[in-house]
N, C-alpha and C. Protein backbone atom coordinates (compact mmCIF):
# COMPACT_ATOMS: atom_id res chain seq x y z
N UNK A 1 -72.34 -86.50 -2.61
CA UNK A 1 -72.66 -85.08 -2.63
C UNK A 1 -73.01 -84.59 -1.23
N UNK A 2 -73.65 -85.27 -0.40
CA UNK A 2 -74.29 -85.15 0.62
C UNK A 2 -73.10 -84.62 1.81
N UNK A 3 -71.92 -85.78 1.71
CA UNK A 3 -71.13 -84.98 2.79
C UNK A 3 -69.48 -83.95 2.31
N UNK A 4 -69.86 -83.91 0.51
CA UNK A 4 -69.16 -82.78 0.33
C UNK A 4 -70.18 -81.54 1.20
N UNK A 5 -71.02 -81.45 1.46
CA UNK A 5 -71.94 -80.43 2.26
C UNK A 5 -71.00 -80.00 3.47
N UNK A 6 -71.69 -80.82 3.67
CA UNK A 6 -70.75 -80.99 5.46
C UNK A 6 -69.54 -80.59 5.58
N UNK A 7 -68.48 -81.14 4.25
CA UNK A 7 -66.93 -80.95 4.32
C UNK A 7 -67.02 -79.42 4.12
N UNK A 8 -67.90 -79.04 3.19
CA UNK A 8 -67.93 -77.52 3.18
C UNK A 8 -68.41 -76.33 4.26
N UNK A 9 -69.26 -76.73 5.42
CA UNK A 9 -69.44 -76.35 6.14
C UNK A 9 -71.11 -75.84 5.84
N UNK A 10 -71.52 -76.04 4.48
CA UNK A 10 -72.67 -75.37 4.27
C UNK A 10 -74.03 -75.49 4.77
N UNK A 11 -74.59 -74.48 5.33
CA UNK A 11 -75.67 -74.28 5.57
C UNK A 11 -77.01 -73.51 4.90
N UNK A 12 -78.09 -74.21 5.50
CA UNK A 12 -79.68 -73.66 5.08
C UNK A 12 -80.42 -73.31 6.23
N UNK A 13 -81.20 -72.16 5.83
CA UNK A 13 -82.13 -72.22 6.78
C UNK A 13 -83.44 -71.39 6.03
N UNK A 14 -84.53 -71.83 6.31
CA UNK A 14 -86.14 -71.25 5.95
C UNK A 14 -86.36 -70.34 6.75
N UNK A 15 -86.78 -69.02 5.86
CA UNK A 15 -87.33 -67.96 6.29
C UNK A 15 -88.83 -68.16 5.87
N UNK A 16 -89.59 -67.96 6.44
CA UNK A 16 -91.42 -67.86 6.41
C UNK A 16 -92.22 -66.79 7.15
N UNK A 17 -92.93 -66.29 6.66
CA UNK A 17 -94.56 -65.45 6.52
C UNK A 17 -94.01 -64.30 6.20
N UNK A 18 -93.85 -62.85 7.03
CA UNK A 18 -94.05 -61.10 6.29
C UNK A 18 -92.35 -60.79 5.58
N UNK A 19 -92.13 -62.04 5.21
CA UNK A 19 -91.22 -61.61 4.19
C UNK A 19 -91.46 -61.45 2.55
N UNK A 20 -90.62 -60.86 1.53
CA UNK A 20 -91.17 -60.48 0.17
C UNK A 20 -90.72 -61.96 -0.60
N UNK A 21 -89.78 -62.54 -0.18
CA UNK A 21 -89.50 -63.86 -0.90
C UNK A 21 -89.61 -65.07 0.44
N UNK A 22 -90.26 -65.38 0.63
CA UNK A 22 -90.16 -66.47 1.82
C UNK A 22 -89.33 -68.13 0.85
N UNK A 23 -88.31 -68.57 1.78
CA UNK A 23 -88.32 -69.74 1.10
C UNK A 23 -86.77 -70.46 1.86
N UNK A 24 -85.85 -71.07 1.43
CA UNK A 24 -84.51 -71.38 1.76
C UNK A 24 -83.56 -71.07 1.42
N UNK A 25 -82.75 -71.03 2.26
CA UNK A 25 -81.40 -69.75 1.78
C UNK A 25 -80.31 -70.76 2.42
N UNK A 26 -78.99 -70.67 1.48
CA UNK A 26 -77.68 -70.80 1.78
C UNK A 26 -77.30 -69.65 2.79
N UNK A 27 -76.86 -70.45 3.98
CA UNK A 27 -76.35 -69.21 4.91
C UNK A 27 -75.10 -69.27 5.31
N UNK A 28 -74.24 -68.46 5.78
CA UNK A 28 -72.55 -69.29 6.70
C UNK A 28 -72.38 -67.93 7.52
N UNK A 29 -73.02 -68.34 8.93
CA UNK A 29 -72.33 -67.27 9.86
C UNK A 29 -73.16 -65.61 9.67
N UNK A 30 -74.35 -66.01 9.40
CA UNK A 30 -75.13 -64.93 8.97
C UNK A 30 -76.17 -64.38 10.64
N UNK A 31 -76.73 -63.56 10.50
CA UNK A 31 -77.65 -63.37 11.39
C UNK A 31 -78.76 -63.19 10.67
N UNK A 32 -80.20 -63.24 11.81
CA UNK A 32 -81.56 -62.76 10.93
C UNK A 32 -81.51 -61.98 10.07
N UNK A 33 -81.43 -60.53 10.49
CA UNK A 33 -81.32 -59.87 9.71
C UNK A 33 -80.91 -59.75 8.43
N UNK A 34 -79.58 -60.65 8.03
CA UNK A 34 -79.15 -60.60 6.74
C UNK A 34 -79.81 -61.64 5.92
N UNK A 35 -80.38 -62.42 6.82
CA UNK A 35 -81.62 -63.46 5.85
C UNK A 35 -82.55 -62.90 5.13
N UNK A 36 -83.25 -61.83 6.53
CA UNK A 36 -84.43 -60.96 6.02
C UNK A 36 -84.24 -60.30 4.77
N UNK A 37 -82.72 -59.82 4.63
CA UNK A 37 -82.79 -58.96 3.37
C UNK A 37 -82.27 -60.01 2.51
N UNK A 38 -81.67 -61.03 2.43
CA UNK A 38 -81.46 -62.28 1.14
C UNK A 38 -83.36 -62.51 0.43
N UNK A 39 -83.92 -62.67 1.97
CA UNK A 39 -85.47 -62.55 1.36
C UNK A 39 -86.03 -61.63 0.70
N UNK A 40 -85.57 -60.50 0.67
CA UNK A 40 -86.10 -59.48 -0.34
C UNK A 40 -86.39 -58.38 0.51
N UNK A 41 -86.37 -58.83 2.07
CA UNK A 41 -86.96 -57.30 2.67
C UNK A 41 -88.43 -58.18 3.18
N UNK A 42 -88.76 -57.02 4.32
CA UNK A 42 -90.34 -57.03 4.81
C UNK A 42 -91.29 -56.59 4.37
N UNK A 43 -92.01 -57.59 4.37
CA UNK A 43 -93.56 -56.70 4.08
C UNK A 43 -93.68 -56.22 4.73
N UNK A 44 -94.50 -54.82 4.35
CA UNK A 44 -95.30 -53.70 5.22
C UNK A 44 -96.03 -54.38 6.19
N UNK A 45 -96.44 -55.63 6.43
CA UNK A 45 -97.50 -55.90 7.91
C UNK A 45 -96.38 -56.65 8.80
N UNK A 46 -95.02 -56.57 8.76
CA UNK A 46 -94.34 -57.87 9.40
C UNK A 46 -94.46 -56.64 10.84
N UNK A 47 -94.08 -57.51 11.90
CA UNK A 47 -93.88 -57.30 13.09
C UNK A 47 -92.51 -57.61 13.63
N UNK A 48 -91.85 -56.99 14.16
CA UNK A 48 -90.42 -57.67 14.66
C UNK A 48 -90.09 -57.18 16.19
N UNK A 49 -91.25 -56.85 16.94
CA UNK A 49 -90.78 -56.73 18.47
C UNK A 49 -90.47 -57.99 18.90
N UNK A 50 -90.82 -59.40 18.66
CA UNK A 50 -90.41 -60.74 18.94
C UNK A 50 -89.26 -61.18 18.64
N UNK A 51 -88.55 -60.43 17.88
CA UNK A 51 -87.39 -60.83 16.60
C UNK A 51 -85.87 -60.75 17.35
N UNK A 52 -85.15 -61.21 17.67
CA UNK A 52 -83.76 -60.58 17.79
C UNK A 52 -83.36 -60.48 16.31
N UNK A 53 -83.01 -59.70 15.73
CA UNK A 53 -82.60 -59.55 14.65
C UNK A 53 -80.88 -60.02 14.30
N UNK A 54 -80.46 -59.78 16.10
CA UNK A 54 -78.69 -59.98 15.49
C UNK A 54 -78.32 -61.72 15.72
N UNK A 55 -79.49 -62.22 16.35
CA UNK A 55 -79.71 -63.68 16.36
C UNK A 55 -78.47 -64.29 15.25
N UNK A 56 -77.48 -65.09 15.77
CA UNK A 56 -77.09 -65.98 14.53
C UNK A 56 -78.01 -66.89 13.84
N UNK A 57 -77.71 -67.66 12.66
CA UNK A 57 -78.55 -68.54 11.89
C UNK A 57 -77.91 -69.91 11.89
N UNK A 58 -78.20 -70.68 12.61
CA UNK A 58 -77.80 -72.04 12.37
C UNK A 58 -78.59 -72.53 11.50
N UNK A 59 -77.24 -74.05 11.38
CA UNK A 59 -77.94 -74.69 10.05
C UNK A 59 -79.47 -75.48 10.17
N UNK A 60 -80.25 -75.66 9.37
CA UNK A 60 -81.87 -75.95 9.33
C UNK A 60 -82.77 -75.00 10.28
N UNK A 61 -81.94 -74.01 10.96
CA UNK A 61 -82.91 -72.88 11.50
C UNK A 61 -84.68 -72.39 10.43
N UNK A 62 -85.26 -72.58 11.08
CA UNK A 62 -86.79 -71.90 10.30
C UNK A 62 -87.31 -70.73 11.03
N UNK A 63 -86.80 -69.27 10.90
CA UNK A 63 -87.71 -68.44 11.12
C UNK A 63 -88.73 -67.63 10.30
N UNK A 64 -89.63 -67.60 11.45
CA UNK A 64 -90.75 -67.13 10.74
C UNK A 64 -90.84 -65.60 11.41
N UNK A 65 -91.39 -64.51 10.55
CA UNK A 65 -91.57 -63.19 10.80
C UNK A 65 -93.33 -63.40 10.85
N UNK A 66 -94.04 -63.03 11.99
CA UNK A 66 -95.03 -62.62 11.87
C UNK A 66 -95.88 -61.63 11.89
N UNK A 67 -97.17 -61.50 10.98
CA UNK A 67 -97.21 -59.87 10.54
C UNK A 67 -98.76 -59.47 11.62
N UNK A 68 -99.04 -58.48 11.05
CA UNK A 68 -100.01 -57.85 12.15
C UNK A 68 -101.38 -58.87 11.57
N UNK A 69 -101.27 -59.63 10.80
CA UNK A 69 -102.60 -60.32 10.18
C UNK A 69 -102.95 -61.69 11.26
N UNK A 70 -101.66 -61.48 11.59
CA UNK A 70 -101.78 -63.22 12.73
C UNK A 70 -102.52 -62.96 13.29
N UNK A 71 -103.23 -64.38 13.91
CA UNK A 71 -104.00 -63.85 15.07
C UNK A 71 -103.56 -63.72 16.52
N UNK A 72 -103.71 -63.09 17.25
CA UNK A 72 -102.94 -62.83 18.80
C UNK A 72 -103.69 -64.02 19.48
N UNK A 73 -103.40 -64.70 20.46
CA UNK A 73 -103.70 -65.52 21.28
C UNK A 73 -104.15 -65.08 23.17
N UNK A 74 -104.70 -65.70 23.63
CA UNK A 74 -104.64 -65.06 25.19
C UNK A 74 -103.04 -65.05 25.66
N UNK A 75 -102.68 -64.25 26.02
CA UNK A 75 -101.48 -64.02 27.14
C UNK A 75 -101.81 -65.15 28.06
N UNK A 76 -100.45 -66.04 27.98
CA UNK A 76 -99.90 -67.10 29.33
C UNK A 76 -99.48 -66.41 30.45
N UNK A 77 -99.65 -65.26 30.46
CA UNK A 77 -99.29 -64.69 31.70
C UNK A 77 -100.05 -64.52 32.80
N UNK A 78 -101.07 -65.18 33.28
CA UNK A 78 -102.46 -64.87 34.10
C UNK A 78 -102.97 -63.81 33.62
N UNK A 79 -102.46 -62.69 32.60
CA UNK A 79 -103.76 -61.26 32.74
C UNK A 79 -104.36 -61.62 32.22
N UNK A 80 -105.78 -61.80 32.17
CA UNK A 80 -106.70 -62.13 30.99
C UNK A 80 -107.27 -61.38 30.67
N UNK A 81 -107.23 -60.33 30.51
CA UNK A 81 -107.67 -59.49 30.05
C UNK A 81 -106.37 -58.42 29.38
N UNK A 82 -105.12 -58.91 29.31
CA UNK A 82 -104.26 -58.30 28.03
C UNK A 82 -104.15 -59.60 26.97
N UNK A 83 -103.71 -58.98 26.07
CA UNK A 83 -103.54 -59.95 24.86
C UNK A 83 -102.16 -60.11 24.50
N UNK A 84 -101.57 -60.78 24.18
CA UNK A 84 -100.28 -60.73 23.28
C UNK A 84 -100.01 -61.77 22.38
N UNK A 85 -98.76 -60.84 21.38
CA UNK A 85 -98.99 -61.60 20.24
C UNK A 85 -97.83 -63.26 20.44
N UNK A 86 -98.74 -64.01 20.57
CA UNK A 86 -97.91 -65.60 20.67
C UNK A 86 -97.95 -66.30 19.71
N UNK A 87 -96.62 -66.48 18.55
CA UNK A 87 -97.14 -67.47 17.21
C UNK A 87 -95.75 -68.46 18.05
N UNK A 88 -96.70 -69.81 18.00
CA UNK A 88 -95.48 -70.97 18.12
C UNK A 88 -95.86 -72.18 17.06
N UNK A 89 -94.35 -72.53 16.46
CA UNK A 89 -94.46 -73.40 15.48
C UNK A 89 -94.32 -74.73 16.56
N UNK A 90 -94.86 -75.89 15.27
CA UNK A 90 -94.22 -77.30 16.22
C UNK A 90 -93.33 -77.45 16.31
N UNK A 91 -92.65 -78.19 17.34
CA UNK A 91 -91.30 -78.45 17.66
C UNK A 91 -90.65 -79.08 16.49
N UNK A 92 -90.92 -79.53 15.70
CA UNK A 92 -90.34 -80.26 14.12
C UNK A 92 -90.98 -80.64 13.40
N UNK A 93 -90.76 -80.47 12.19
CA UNK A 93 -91.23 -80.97 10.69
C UNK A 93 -90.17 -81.72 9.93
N UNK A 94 -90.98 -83.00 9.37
CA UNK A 94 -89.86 -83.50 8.73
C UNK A 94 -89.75 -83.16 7.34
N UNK A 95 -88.97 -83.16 6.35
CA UNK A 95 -89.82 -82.44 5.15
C UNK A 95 -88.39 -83.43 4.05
N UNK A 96 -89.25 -84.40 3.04
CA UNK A 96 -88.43 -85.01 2.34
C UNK A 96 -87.87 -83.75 1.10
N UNK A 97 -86.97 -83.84 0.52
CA UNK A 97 -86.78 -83.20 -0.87
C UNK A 97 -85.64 -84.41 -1.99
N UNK A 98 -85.75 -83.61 -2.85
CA UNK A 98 -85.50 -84.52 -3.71
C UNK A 98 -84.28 -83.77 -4.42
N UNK A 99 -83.22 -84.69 -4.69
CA UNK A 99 -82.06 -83.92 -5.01
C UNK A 99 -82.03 -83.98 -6.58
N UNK A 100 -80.49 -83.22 -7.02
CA UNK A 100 -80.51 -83.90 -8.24
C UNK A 100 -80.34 -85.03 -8.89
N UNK A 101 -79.46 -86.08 -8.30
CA UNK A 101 -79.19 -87.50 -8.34
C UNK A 101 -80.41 -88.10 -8.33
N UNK A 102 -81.58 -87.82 -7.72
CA UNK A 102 -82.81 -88.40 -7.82
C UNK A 102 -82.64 -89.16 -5.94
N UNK A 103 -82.07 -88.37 -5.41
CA UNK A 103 -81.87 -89.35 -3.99
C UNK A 103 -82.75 -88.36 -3.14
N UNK A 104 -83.57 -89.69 -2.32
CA UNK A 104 -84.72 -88.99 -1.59
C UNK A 104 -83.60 -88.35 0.12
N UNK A 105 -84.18 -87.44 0.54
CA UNK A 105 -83.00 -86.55 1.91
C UNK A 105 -83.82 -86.43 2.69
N UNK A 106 -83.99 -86.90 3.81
CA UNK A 106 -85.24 -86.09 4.50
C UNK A 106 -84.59 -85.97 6.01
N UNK A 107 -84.87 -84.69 6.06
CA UNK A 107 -84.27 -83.70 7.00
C UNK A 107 -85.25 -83.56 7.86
N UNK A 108 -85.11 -83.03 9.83
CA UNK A 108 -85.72 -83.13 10.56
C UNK A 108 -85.29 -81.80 11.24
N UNK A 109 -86.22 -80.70 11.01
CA UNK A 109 -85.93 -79.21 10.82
C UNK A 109 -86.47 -78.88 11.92
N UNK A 110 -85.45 -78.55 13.33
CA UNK A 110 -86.03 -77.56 14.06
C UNK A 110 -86.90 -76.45 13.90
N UNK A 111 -87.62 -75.40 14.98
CA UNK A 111 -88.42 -74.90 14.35
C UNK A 111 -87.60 -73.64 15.71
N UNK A 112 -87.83 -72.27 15.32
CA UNK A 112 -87.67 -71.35 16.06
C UNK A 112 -88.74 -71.36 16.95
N UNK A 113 -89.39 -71.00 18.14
CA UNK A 113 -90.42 -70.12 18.73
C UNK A 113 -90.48 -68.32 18.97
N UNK A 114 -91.28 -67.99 18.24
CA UNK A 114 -91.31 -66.32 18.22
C UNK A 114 -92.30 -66.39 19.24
N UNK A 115 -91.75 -65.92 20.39
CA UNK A 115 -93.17 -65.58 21.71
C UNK A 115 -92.38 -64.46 22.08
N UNK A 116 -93.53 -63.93 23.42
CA UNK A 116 -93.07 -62.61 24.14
C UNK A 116 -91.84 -63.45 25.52
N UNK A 117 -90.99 -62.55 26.10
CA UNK A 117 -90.73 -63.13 27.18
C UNK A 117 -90.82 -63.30 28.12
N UNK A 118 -90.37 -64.78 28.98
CA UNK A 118 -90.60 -65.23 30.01
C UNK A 118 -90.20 -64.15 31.32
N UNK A 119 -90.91 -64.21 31.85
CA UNK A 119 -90.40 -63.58 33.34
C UNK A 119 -89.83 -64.82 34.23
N UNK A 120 -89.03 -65.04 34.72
CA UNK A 120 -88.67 -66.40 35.68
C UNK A 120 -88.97 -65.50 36.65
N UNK A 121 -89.26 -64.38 37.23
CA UNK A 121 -89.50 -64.12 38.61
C UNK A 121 -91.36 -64.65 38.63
N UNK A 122 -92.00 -64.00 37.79
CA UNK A 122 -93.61 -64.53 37.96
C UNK A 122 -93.98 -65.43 36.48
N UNK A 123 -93.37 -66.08 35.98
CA UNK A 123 -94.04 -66.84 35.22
C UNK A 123 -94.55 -68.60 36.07
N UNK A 124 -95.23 -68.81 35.41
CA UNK A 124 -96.09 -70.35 36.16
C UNK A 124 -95.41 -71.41 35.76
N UNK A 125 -95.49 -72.43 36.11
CA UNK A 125 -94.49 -73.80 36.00
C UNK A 125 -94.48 -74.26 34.39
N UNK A 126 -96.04 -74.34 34.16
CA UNK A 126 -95.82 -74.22 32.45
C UNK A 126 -95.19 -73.02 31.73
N UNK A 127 -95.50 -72.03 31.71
CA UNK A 127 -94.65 -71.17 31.27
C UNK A 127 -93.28 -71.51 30.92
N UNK A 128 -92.56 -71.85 32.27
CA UNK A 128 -91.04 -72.39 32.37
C UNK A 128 -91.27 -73.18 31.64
N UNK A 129 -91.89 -74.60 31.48
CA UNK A 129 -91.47 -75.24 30.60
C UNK A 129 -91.76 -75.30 29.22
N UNK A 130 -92.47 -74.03 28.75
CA UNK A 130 -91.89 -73.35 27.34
C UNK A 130 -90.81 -73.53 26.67
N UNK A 131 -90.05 -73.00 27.57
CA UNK A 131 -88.47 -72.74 27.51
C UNK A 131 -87.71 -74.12 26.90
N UNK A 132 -87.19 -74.03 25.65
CA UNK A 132 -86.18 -74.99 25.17
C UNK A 132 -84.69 -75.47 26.81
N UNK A 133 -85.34 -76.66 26.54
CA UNK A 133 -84.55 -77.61 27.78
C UNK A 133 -84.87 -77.29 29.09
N UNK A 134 -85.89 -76.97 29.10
CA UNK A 134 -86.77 -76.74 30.95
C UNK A 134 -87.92 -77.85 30.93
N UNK A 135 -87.81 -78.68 31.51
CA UNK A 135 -88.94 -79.68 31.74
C UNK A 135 -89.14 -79.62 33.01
N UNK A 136 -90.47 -80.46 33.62
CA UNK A 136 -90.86 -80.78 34.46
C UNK A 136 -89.81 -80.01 36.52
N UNK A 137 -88.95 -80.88 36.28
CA UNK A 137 -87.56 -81.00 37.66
C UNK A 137 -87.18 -79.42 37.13
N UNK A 138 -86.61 -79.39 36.47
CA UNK A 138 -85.90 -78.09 36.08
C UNK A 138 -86.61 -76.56 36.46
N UNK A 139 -88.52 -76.65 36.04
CA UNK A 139 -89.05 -75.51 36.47
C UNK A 139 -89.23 -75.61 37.72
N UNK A 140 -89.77 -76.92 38.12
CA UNK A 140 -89.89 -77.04 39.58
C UNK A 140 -88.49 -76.25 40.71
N UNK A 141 -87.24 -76.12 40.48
CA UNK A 141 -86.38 -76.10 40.57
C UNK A 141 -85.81 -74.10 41.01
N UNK A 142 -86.44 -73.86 39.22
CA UNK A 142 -86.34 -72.59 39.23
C UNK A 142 -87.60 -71.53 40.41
N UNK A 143 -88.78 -72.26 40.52
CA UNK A 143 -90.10 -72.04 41.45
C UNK A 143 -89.08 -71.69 42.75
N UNK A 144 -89.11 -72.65 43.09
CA UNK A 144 -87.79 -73.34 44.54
C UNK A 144 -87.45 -72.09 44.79
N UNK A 145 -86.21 -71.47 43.82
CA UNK A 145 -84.93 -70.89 43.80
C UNK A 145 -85.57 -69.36 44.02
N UNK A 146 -86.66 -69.05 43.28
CA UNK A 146 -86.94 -67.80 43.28
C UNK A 146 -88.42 -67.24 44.62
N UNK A 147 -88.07 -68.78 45.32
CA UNK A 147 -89.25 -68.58 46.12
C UNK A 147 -88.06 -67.84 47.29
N UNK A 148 -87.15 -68.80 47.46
CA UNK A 148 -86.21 -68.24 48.43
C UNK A 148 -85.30 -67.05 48.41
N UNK A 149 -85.37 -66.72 46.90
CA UNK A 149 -84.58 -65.57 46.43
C UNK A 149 -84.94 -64.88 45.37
N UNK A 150 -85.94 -63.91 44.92
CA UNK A 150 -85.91 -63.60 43.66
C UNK A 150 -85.28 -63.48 42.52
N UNK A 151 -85.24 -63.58 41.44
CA UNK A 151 -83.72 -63.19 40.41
C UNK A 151 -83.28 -62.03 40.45
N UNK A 152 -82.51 -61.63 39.94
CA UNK A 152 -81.79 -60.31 39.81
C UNK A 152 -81.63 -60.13 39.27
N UNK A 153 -80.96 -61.25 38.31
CA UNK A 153 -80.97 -61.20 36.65
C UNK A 153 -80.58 -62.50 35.94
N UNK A 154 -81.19 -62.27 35.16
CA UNK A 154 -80.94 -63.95 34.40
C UNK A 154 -79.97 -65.30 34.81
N UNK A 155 -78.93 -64.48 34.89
CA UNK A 155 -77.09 -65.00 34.83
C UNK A 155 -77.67 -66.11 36.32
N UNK A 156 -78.78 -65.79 37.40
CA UNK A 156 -79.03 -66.55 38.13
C UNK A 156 -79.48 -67.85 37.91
N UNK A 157 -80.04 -68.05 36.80
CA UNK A 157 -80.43 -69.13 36.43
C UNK A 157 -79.28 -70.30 36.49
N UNK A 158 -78.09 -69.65 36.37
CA UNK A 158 -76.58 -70.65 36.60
C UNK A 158 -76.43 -71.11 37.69
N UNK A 159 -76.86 -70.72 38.82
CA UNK A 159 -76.86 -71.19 40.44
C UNK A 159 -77.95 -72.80 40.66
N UNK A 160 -78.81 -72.67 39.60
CA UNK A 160 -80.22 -74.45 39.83
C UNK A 160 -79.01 -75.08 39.29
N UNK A 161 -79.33 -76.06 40.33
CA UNK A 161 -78.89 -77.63 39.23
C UNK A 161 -79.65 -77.77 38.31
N UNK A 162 -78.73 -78.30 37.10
CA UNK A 162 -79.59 -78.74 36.16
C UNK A 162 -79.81 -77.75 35.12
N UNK A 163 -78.96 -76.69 35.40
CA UNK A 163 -78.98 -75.70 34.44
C UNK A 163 -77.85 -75.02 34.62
N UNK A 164 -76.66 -75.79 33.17
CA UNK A 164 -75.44 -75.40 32.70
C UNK A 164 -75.74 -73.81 31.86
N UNK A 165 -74.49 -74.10 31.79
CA UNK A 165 -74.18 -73.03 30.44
C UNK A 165 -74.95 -73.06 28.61
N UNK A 166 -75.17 -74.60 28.51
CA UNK A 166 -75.80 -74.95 26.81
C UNK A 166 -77.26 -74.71 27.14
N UNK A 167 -77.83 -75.32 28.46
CA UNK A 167 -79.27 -74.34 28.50
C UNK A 167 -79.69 -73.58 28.66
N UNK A 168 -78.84 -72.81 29.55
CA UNK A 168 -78.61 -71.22 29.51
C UNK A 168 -78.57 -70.64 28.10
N UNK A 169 -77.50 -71.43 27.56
CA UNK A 169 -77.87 -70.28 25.83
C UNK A 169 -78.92 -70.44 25.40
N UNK A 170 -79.52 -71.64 25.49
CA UNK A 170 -80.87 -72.08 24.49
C UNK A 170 -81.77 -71.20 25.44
N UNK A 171 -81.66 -70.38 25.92
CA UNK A 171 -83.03 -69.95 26.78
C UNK A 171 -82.90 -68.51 26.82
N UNK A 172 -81.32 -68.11 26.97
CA UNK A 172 -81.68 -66.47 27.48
C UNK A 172 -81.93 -65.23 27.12
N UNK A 173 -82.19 -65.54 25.50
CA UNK A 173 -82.83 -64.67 24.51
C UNK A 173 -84.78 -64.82 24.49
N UNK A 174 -84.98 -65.63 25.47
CA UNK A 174 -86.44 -65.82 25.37
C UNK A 174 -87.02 -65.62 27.20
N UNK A 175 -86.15 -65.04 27.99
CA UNK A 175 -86.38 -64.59 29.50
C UNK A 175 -86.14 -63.13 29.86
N UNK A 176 -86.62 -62.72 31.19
CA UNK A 176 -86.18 -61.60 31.38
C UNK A 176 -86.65 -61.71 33.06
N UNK A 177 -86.41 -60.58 33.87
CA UNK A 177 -86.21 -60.77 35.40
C UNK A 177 -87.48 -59.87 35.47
């Protein structure tokens, strides 16, 4: 059964918190948005300035909508004295389920991060390495690049070594200049 899945192309992904049905959905080629409404729609407290909404949905994607009840965290941005709203899940959960055959599946479910975005012109070395596939060399790298040149716009991030085109996608919905 398991890789008639696969042969079919089918996908899941978990929607969680200011939605009216939170839970797992069959998806193929969907974006947020059309999850949100498979979920039933938003609750009145959800928040979606964090959200790309036209975001595609890959398979085991988990987003979460968070509502005005969360709690806001200090801003990573040095102001300390603004606030913003930062919900980050762990990087993975493993989560067994149980099929109908009685066969145990246990899946190892990425997790989205809903934060505000990065500035690569003034964000701090941690900051950068927020960023899905920026470690250690890589921010150090971007520091470097923008010491000698400020960005201009994102698409610069293609000029560091060490930063193709696949980390470029994983990143440039969560930056800005």
């Amino acid at each position: 059964m398991i890789n008639l899945l696969f042969t079919l192309n089918i996908m899941f992904c978990d929607i969680k918190g200011a939605v009216k049905n939170p839970g797992v959905y069959q998806v193929n080629n969907n974006n947020i948005y059309e999850v949100i409404n498979m979920a039933g729609g938003l609750k009145k407290d959800a928040i979606l300035s964090y959200i790309n909404l036209s975001k595609k949905v890959t398979d085991e994607m988990v987003i979460y909508i968070p509502s005005i009840n969360d709690k806001p965290k200090k801003c990573q941005c040095n102001c300390p004295k603004q606030e913003c709203l930062t919900t980050t899940l762990p990087t993975t959960t493993t989560v067994t389920t149980t099929t109908s055959m009685a066969t145990n599946l246990t899946t190892t479910i990425p997790h989205t991060t809903i934060t505000k975005l990065v500035n690569i012109n003034i964000a701090s070395k941690e900051e950068l390495m927020t960023l899905n596939g920026v470690g250690e060399k890589i921010a150090d790298k971007i520091l470097e690049y923008r010491n000698q040149h400020p960005f201009q716009s994102i698409d610069e991030l293609l000029n560091i070594e060490g930063i193709g085109e696949m980390t470029f996608a994983k990143i440039k919905d969560f930056i800005k200049v």
